[in-house]
Protein backbone atom coordinates (compact mmCIF):
# COMPACT_ATOMS: atom_id res chain seq x y z
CA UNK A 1 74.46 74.01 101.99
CA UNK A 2 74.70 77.27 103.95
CA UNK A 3 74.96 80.53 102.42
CA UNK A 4 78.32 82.38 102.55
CA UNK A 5 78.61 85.06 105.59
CA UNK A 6 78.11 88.32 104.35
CA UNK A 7 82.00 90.67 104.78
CA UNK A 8 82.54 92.22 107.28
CA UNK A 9 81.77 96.07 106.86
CA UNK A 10 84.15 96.99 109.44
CA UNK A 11 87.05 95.41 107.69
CA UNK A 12 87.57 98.67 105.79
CA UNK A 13 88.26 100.91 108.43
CA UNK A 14 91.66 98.20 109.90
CA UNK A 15 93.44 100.54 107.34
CA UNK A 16 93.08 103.93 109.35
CA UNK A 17 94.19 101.88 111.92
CA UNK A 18 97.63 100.21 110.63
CA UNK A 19 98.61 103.24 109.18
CA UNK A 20 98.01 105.00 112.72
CA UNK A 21 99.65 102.53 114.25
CA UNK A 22 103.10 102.06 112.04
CA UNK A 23 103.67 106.37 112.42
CA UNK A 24 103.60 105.50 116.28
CA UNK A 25 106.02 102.48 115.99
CA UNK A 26 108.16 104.44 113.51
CA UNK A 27 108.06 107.52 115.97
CA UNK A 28 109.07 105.21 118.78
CA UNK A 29 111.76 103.23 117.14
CA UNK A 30 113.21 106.86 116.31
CA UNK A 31 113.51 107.85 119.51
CA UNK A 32 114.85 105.05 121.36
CA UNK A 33 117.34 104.38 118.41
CA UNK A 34 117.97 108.55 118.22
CA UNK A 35 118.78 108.40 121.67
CA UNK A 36 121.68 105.53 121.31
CA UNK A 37 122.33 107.66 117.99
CA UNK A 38 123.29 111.19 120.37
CA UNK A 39 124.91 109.47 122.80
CA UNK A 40 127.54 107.44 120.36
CA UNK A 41 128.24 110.41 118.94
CA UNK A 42 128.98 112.57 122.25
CA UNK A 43 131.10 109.21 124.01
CA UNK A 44 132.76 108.86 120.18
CA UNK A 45 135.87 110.75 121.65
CA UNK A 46 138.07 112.29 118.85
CA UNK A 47 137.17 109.38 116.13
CA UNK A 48 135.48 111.42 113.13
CA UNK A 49 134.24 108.11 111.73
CA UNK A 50 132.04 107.51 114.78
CA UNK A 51 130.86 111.38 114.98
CA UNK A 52 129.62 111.20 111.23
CA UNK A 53 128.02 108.26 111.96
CA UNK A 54 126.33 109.31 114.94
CA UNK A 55 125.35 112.44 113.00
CA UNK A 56 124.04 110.69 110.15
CA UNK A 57 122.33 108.52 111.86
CA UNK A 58 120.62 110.87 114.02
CA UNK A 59 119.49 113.20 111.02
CA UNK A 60 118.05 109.96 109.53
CA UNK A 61 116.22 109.05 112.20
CA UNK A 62 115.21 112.45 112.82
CA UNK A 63 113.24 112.17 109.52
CA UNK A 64 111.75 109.10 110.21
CA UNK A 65 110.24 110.43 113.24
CA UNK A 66 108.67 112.94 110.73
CA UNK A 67 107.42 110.86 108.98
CA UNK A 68 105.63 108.55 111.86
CA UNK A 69 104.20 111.81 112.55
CA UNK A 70 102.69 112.30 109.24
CA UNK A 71 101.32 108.56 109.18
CA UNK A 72 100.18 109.49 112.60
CA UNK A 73 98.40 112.34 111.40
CA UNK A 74 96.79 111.07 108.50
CA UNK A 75 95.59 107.78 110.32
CA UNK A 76 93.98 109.85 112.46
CA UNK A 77 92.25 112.36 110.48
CA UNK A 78 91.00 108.98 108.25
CA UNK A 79 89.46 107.88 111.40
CA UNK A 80 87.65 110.90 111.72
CA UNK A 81 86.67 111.20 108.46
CA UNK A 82 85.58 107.30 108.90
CA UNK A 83 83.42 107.89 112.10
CA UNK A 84 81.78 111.11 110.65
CA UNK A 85 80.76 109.42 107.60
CA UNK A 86 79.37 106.58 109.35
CA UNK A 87 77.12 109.45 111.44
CA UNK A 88 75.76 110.69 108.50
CA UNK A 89 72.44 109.17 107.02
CA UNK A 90 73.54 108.10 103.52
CA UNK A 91 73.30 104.61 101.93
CA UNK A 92 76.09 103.98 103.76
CA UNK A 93 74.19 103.77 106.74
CA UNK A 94 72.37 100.43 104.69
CA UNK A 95 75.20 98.50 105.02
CA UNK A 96 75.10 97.87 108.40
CA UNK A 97 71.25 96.68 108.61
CA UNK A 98 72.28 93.51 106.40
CA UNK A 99 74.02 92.05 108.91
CA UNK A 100 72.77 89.30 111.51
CA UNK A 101 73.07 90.13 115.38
């Protein structure tokens, strides 16, 4: 019987990434949709129904381009943090050694 393979040690840092990654599809998917959103509610004509709509819709996705931005910004600081602390010479630094090239 073989021995189990060790884990992966760089498995831990796919979070930094995914939550990186989700603030810049969230960002995106508020634009493009924010876009459709401004211009449905300046072709609406005199229809109030579509102008709230548009507006609502527009202040919503407004805020969920904020907060892509602040998933963006945190996944990226955590990479930082992530690549400083695996610069430093702590036990950390052990963790790496175990593993078979």
């Amino acid at each position: 019987m073989s021995q189990p393979e060790a884990p992966n040690p760089e498995h831990r840092s796919s979070g930094a990434i995914i939550c990186f990654c989700v603030g810049a599809v969230l960002c995106g998917v508020a634009y493009f949709l924010g876009v459709g959103a401004v211009i449905g509610a300046l072709v609406s004509g005199n229809d109030p129904a579509l102008v709230v709509g548009s507006i609502l819709a527009a202040v919503s996705l407004g805020l969920a381009a904020i907060l892509g931005g602040v998933l963006m910004l945190i996944g990226g600081i955590w990479m930082v943090v992530q690549v400083i602390a695996d610069q430093t010479g702590n036990a950390s630094e052990q963790r790496y050694r175990n593993i078979e090239r």
